[in-house]
Every structure is written in structure tokens, then in C-alpha cells.
N, C-alpha and C. Protein backbone atom coordinates (compact mmCIF):
# COMPACT_ATOMS: atom_id res chain seq x y z
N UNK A 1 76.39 124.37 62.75
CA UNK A 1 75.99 123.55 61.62
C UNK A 1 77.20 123.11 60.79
N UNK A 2 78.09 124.16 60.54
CA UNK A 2 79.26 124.12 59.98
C UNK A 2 80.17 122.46 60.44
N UNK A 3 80.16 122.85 62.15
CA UNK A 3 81.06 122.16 62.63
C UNK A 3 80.07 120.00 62.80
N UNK A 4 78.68 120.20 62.73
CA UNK A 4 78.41 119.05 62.34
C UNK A 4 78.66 118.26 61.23
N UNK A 5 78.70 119.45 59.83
CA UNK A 5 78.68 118.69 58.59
C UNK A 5 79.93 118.58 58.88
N UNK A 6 81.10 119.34 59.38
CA UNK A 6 82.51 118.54 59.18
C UNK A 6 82.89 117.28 59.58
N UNK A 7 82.07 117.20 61.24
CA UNK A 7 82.56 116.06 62.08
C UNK A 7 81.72 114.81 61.56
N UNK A 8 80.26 115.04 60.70
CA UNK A 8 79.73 113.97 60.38
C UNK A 8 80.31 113.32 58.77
N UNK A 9 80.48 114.21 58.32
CA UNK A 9 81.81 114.37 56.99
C UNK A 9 83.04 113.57 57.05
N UNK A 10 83.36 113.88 58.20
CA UNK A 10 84.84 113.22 58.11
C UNK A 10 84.56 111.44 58.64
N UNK A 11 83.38 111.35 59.80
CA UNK A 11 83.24 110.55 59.97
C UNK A 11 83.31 109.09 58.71
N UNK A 12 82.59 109.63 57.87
CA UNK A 12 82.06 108.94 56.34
C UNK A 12 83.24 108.83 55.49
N UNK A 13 83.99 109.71 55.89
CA UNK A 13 84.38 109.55 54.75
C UNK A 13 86.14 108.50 55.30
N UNK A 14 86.39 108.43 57.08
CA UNK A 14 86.84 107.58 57.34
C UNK A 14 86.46 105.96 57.01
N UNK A 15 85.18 105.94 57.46
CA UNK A 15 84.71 104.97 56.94
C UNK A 15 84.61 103.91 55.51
N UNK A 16 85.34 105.26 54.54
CA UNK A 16 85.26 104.70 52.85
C UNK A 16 86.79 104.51 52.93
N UNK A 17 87.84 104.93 53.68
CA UNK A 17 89.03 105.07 53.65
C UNK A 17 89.22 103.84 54.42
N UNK A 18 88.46 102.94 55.43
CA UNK A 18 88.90 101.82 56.03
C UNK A 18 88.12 100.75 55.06
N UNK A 19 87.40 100.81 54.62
CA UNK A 19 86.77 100.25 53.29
C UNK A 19 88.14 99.97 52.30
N UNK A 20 88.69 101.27 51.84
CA UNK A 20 89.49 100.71 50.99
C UNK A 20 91.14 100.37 51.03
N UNK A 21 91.03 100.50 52.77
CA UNK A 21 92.01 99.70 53.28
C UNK A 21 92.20 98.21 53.05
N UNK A 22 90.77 97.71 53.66
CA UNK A 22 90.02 96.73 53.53
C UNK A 22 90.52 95.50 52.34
N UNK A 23 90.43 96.74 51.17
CA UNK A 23 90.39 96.15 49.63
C UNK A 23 91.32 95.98 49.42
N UNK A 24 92.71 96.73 49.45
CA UNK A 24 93.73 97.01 48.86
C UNK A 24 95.00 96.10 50.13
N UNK A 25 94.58 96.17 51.43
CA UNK A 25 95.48 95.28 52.14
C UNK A 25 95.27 94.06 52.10
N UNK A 26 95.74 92.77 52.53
CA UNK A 26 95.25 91.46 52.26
C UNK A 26 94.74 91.14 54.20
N UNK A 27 94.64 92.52 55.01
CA UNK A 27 94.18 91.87 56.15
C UNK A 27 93.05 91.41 56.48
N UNK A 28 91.98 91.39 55.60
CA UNK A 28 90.89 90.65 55.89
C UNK A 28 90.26 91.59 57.50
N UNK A 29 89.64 93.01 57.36
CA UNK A 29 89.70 93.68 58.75
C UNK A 29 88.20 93.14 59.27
N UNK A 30 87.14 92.60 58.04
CA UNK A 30 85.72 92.18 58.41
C UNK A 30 85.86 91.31 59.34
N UNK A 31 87.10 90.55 59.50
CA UNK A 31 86.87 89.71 60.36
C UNK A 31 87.38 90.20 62.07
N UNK A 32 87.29 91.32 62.00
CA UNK A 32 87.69 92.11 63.28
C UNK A 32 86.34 92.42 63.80
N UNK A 33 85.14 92.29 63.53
CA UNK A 33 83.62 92.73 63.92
C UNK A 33 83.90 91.86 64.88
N UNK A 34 82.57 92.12 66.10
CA UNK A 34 81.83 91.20 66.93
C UNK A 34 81.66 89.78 66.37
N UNK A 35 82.16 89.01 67.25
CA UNK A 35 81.85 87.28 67.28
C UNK A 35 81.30 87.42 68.67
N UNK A 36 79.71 87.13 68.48
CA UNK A 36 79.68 86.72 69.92
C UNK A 36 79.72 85.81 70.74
N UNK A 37 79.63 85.86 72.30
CA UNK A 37 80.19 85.41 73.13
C UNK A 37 81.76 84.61 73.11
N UNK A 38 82.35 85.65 72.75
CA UNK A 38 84.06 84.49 72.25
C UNK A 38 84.41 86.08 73.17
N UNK A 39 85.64 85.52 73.75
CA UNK A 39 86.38 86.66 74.38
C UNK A 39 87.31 87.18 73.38
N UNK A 40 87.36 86.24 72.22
CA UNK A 40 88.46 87.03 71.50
C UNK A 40 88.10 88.00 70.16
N UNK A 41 86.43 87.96 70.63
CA UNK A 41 85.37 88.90 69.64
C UNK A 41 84.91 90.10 70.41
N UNK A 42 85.29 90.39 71.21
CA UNK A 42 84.51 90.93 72.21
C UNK A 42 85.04 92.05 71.82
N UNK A 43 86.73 92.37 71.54
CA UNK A 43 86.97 93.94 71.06
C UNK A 43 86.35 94.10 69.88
N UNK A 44 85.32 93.11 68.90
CA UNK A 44 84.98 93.79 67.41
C UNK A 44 83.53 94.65 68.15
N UNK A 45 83.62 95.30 69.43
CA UNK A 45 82.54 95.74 69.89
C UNK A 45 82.65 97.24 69.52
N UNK A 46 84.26 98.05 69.48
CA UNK A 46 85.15 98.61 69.11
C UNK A 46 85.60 99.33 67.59
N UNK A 47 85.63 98.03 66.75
CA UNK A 47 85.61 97.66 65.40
C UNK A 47 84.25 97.75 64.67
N UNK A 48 83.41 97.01 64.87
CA UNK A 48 82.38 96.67 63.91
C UNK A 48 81.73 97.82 63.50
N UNK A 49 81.79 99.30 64.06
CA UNK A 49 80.84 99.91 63.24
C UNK A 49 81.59 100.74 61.94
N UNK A 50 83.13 100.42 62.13
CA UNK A 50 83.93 101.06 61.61
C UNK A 50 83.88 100.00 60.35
N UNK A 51 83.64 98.81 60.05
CA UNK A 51 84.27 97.90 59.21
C UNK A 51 82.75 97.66 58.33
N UNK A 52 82.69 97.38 57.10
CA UNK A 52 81.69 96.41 56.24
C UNK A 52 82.16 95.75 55.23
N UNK A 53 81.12 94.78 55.25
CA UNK A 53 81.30 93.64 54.73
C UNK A 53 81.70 93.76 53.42
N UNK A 54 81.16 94.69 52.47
CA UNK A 54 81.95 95.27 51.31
C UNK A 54 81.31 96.52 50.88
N UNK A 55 81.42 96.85 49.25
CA UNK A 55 81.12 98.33 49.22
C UNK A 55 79.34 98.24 49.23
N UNK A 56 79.14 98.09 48.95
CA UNK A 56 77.57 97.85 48.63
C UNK A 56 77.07 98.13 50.41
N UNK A 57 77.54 97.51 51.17
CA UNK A 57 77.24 97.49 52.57
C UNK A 57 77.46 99.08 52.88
N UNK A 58 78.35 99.38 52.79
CA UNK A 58 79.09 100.36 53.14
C UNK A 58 78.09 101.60 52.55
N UNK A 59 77.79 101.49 51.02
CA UNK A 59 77.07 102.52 50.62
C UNK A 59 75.80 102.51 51.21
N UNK A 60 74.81 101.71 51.33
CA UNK A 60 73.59 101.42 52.19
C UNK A 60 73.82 102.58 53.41
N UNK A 61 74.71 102.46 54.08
CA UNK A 61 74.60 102.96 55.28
C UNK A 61 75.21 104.11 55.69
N UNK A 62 75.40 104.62 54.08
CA UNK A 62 76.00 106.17 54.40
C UNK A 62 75.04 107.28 54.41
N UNK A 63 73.64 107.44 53.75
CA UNK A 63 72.74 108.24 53.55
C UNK A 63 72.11 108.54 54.64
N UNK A 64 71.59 106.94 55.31
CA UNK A 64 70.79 107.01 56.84
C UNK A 64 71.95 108.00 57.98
N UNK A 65 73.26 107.20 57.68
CA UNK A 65 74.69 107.71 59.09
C UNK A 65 74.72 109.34 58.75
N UNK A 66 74.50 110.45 57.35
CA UNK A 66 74.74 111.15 57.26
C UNK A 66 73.67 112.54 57.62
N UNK A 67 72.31 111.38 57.46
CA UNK A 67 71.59 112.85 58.38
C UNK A 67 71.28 112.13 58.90
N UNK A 68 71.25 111.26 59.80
CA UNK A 68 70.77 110.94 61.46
C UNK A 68 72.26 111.38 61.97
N UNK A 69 73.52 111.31 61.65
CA UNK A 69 74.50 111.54 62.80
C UNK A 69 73.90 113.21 63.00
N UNK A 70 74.28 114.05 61.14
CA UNK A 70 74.05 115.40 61.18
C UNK A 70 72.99 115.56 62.20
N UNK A 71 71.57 114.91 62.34
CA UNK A 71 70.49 115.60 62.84
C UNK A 71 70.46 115.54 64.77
N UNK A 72 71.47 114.40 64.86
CA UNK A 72 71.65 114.10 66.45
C UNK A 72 72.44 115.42 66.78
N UNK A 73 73.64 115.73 65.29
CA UNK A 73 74.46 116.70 66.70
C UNK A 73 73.98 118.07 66.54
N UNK A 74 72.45 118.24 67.05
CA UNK A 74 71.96 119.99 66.81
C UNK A 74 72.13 120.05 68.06
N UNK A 75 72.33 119.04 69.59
CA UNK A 75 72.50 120.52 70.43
C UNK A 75 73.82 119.76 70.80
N UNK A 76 75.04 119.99 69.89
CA UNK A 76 76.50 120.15 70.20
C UNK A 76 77.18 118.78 69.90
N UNK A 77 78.42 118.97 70.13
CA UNK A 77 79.24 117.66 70.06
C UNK A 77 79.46 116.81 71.01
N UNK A 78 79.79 118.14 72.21
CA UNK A 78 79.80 117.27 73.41
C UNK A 78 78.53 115.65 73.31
N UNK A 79 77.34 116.69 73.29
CA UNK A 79 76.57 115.33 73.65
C UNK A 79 76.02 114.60 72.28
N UNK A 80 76.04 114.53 71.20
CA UNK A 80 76.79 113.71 70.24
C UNK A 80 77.57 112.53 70.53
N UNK A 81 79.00 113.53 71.04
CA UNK A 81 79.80 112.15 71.04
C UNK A 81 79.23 110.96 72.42
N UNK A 82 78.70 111.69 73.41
CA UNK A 82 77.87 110.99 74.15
C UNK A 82 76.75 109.97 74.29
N UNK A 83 76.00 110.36 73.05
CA UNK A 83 74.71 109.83 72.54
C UNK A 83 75.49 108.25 71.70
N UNK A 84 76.43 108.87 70.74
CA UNK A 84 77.07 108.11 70.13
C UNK A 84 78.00 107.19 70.42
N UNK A 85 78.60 106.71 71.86
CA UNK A 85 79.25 106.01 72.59
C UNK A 85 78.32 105.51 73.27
N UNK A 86 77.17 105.74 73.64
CA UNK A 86 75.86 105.12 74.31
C UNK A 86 75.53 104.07 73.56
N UNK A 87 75.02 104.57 72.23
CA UNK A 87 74.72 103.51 70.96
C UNK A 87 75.60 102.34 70.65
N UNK A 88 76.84 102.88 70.69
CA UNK A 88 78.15 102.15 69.82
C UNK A 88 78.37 101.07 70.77
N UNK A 89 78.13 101.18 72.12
CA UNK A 89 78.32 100.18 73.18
C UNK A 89 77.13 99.58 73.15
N UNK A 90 75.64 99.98 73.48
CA UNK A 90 74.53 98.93 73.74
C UNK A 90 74.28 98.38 72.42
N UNK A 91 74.56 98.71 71.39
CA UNK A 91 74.36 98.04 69.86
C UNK A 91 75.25 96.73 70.12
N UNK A 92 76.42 96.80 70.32
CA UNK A 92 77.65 96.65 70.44
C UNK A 92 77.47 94.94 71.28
N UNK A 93 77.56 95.35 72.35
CA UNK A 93 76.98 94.70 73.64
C UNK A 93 75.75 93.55 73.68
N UNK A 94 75.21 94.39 72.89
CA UNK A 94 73.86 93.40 72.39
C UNK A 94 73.99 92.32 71.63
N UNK A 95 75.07 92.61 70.52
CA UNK A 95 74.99 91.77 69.17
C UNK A 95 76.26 90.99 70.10
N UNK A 96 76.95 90.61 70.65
CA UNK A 96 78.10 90.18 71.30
C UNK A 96 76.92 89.11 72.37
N UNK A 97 76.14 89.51 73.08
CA UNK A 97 75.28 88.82 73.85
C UNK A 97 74.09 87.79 73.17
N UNK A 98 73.53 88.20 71.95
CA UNK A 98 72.97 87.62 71.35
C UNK A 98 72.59 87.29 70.23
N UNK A 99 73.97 87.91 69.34
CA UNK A 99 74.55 87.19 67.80
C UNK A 99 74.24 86.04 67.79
N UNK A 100 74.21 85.72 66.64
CA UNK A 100 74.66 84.40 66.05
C UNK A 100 75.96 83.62 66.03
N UNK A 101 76.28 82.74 67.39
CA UNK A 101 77.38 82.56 67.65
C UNK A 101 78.01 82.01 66.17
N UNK A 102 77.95 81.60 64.92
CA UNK A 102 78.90 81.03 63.97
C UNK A 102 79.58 82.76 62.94
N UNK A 103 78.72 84.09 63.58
CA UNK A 103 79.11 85.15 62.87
C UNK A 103 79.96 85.95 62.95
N UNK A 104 80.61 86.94 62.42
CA UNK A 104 80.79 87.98 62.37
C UNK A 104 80.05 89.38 61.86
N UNK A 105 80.13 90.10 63.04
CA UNK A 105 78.71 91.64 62.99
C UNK A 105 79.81 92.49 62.78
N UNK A 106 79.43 92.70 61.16
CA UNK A 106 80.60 94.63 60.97
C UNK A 106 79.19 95.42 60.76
N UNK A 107 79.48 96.79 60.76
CA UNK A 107 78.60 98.03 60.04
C UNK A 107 77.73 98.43 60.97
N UNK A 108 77.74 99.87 60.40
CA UNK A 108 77.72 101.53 61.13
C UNK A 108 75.50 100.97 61.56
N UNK A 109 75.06 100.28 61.14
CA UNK A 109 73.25 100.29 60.78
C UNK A 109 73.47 100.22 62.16
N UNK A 110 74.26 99.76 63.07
CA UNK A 110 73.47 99.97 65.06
C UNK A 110 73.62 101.54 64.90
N UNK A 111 74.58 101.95 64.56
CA UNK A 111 74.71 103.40 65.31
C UNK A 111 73.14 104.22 64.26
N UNK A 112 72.81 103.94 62.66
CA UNK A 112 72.39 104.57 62.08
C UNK A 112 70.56 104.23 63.20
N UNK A 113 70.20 103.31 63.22
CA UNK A 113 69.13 102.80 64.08
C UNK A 113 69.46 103.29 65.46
N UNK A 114 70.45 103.36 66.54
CA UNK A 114 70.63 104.40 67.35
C UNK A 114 69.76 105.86 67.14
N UNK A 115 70.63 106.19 66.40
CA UNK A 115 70.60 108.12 65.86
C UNK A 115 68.83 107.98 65.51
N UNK A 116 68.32 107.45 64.38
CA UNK A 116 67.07 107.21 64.23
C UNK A 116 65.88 107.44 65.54
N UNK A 117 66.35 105.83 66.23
CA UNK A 117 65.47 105.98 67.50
C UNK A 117 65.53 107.51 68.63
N UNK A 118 67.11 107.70 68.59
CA UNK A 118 67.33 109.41 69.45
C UNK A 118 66.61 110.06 68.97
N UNK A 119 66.52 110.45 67.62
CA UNK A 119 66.02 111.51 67.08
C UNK A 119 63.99 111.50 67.14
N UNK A 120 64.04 109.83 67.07
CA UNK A 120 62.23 109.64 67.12
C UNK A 120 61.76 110.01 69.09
N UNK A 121 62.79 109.98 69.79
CA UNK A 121 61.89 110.09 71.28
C UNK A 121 62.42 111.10 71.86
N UNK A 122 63.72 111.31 71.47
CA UNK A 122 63.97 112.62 72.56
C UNK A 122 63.43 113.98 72.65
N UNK A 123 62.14 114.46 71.41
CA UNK A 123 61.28 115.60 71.58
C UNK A 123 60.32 114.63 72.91
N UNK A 124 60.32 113.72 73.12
CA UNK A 124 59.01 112.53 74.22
C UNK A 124 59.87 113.29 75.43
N UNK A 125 60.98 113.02 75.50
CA UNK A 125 62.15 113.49 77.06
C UNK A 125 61.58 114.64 77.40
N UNK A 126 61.93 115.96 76.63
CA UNK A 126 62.70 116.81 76.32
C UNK A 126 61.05 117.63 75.97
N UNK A 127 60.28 117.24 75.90
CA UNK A 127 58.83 117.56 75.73
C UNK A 127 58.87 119.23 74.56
N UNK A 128 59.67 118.87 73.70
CA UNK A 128 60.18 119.87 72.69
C UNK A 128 58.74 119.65 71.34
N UNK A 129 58.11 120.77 71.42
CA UNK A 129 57.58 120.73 70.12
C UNK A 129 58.17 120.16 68.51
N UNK A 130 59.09 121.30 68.95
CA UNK A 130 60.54 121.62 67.52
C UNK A 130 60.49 119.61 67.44
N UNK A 131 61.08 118.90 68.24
CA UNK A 131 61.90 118.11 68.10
C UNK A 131 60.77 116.76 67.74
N UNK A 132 59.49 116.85 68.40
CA UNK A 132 58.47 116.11 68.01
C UNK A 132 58.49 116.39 66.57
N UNK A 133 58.36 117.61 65.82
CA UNK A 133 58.32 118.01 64.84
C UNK A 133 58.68 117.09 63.73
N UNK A 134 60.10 117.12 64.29
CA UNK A 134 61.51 116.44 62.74
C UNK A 134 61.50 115.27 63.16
N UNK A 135 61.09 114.77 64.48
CA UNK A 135 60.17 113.26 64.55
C UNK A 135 59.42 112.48 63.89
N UNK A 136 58.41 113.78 63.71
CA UNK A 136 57.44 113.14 62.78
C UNK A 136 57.79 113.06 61.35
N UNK A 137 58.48 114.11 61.01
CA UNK A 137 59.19 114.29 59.19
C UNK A 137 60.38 112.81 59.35
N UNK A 138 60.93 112.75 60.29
CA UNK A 138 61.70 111.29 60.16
C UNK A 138 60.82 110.02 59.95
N UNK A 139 59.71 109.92 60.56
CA UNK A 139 59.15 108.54 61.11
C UNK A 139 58.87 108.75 59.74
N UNK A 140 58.26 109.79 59.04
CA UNK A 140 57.16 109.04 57.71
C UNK A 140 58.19 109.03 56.42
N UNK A 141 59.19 109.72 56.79
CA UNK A 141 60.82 109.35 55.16
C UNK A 141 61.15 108.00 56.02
N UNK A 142 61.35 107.60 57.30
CA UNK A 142 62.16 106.46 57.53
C UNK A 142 61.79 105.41 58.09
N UNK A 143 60.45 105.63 58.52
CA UNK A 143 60.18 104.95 59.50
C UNK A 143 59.99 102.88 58.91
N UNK A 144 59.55 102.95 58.00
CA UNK A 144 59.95 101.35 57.29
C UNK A 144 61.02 101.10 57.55
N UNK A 145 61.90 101.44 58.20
CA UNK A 145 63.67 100.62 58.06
C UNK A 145 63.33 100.53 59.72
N UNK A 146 62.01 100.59 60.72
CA UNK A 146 62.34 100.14 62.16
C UNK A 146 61.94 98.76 61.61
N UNK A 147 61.17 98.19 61.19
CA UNK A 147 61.36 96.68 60.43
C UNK A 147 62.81 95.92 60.69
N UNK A 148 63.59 96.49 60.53
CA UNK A 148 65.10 95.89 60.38
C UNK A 148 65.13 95.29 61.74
N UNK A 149 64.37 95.70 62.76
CA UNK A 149 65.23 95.09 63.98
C UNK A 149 64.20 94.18 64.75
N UNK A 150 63.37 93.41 63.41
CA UNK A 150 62.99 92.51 63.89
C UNK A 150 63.55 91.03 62.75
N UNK A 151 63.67 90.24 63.40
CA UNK A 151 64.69 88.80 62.30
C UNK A 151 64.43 88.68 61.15
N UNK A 152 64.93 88.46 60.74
CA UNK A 152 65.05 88.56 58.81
C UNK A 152 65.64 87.54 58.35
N UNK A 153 66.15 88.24 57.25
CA UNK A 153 67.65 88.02 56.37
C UNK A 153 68.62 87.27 57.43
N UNK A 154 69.36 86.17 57.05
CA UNK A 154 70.26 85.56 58.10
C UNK A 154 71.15 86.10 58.00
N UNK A 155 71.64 87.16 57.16
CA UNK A 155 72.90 87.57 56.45
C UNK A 155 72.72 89.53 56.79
N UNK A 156 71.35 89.83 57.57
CA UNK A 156 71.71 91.05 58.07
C UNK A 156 71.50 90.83 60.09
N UNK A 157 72.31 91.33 60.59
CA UNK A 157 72.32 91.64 61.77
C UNK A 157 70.94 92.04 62.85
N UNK A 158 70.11 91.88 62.60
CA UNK A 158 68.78 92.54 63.30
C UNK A 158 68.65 92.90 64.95
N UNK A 159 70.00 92.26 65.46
CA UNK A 159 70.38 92.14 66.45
C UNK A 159 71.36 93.72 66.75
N UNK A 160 71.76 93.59 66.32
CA UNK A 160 72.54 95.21 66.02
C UNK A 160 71.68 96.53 65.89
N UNK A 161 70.78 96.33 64.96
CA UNK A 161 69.56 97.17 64.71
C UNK A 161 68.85 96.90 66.02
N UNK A 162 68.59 95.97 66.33
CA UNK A 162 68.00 96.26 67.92
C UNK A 162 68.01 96.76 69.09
N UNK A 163 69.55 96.30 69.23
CA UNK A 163 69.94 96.97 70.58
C UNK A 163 70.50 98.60 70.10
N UNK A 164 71.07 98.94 68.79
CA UNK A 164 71.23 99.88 68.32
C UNK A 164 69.92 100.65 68.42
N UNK A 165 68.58 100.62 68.67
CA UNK A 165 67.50 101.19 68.51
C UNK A 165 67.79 100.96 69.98
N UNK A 166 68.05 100.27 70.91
CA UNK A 166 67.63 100.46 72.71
C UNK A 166 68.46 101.67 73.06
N UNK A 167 69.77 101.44 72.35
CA UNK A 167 70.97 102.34 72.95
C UNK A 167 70.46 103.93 72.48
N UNK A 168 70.04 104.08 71.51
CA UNK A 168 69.24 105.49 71.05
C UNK A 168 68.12 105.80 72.06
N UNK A 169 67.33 104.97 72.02
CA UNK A 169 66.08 105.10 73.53
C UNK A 169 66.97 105.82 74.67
N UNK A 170 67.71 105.11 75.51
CA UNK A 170 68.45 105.15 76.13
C UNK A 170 69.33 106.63 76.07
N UNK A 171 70.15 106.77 75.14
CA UNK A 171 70.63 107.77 74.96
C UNK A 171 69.79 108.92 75.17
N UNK A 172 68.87 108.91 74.59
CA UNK A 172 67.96 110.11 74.68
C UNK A 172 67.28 110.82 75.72
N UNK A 173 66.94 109.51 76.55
CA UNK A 173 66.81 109.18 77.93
C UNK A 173 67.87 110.07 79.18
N UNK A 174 68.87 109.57 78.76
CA UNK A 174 70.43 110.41 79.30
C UNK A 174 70.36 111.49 79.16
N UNK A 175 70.09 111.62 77.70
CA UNK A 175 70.82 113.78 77.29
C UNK A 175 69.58 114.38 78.23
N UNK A 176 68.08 114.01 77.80
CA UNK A 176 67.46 114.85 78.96
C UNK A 176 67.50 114.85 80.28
N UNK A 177 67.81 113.59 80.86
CA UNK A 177 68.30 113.90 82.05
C UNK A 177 69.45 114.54 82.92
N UNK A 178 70.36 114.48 81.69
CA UNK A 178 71.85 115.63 82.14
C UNK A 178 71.07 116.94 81.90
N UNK A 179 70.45 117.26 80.59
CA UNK A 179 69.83 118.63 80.88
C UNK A 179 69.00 119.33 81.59
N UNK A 180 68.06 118.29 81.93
CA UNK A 180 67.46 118.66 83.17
C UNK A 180 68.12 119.24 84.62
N UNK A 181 68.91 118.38 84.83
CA UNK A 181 70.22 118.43 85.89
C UNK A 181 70.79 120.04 85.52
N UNK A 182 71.49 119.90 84.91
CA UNK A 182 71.96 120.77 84.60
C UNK A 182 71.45 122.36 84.53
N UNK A 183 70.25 122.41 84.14
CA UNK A 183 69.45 123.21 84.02
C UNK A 183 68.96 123.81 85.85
N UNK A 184 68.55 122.55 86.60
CA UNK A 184 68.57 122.95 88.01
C UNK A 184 69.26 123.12 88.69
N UNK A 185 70.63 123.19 88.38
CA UNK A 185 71.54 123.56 89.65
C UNK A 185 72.01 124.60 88.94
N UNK A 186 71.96 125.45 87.32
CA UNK A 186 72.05 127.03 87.25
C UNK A 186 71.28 128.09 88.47
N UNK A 187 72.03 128.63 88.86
CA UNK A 187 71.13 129.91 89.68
C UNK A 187 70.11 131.08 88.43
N UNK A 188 69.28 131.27 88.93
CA UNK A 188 68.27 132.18 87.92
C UNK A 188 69.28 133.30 87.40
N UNK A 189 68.64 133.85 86.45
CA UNK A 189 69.36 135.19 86.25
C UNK A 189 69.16 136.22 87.37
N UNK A 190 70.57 136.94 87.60
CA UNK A 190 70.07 138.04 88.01
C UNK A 190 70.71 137.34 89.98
N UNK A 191 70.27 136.49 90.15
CA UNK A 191 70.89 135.56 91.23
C UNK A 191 72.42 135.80 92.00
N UNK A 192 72.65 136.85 92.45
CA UNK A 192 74.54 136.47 93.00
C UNK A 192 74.17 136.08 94.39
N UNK A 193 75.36 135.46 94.63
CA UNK A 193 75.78 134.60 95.83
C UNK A 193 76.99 135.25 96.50
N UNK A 194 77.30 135.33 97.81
CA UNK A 194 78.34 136.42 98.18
C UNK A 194 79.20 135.30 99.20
């Protein structure tokens, strides 16, 4: 638990530190997000969850990033950082494929809609009581913000929130199937092999 609140901790609080990079340098880094379909947008696939548009953005999306990252990494980091490179790419990937070619896509809301959706299906995988459980305590504190990832606001991303909600499906999809795996090729207890 220790070692989540640190790694989801530090995460955030990188995030306020490239924020006020942001402010204080004259590089203009928002404009390092996803442009899609441009090859020379294609690394803000990389960038964008790290960058927002300003502080206000930035604060929005620290409460959801701080217990959905915390609540993804209960079984470890390893698959965390797994779940979380799943997201960061199909969010990523998505908004690059079917942005709004005149935009730029910064901010962490794919990965926070990721973590969200992981956390709403993978007790479905994983056929976990426990995890249906904090499913259900998520869906009814959060569940109004799956709204986001249908078109809106021209000025929020819904596209990000979308595929950021596939890449969480997905992800979740993965961790039980490595555990499953994993789980069948242990020998039982008690089992030696000579």
C-alpha cells in the first residue's frame, strides 16, 4: 500500500512539476500532445498524458488519477505499469486516429477513464467478488463521468476518454489472462519433479 501511494504520489506530483515547467519556460510544451494523423504528432502519443492545457485542467484530473491509479495498483506494480502502458497507448492511438485533425490532445483523463473502466470489469475477468465489490462503490461515486466519452464540449477530448475506457477494458482483459496463465503452469503444492 505504502509502495502505491508513493508511486501514485510521485506520479502527480510530476505532473504539477511539468505544469509548472510549462508556466515558467516560454516552451509552449501543450503543444507537444497528439495532433492527429500528422506524423509529426504522433510522438504527443508519449507526451499528452504528461502535459495540460493549464492549471485548472491539471487540477480536474488529479482526484480521479489519484485513486483510480492507487486502486489499479492492488495486485502490484509490475502489472500496473502494464495496465498503464496498455491505456497510455490505446487512449493514445485512438485520439491520433480519430482526433480532431485542427487539435491538440494533452491530459492524464485517457489514463484516468482507463484505470476507471479496469477497475469497473476486471472483478467480470477475474470473477472476484472483492473486486465486483469496489466496482460497484466506484460505478455509483463515479460512474456520471462514463458520459465523457461520448461527444460534447469541442474543447474536451471525448475521444481520449474513449479509447482510454477501451484500453482499460482491454487491459483488464490481459491481467486476467496472464493470471490465469500463470496460475496453470504453477505445479500444485506439494508437487516435485525429479
Amino acid at each position: 500500500m505504502a509502495q502505491a501511494a508513493i508511486v501514485v504520489g510521485g506520479f502527480a506530483v510530476l505532473l504539477y512539476l511539468i505544469e509548472l515547467l510549462d508556466v515558467i519556460l516560454p516552451a509552449d510544451l501543450d503543444q507537444h500532445g497528439i495532433v492527429p494523423r500528422t506524423l509529426g504528432g504522433l510522438d504527443g502519443i508519449l507526451w499528452a498524458p504528461l502535459l495540460h492545457a493549464d492549471w485548472s485542467h491539471l487540477v480536474g484530473n488529479t482526484l480521479p488519477l489519484l485513486v483510480f491509479a492507487f486502486l489499479a495498483m492492488a495486485n502490484g506494480l509490475g502489472q500496473w505499469v502494464a495496465v498503464t502502458a496498455t491505456i497510455w497507448l490505446v487512449s493514445g492511438i485512438g485520439v491520433w486516429l480519430t482526433g480532431n485533425s485542427l487539435s491538440v490532445t494533452v491530459g492524464a483523463s485517457g489514463l484516468c477513464f482507463g484505470w476507471l473502466l479496469f477497475l469497473l470489469v476486471r472483478g467480470i475477468f477475474n470473477r472476484s467478488l472483492l473486486q465486483l465489490g469496489v466496482a460497484a462503490l466506484l460505478f455509483l461515486y463515479w460512474g456520471s463521468m462514463l458520459f465523457g466519452v461520448l461527444p460534447g464540449d469541442r474543447h474536451i477530448s471525448w475521444q481520449g476518454h474513449l479509447f482510454g475506457a477501451i484500453g482499460g477494458v482491454l487491459a483488464a482483459w490481459l491481467a486476467a489472462a496472464a493470471t490465469k496463465s500463470t496460475a496453470a503452469t504453477k505445479p500444485a503444492p506439494g508437487t516435485f519433479t525429479v
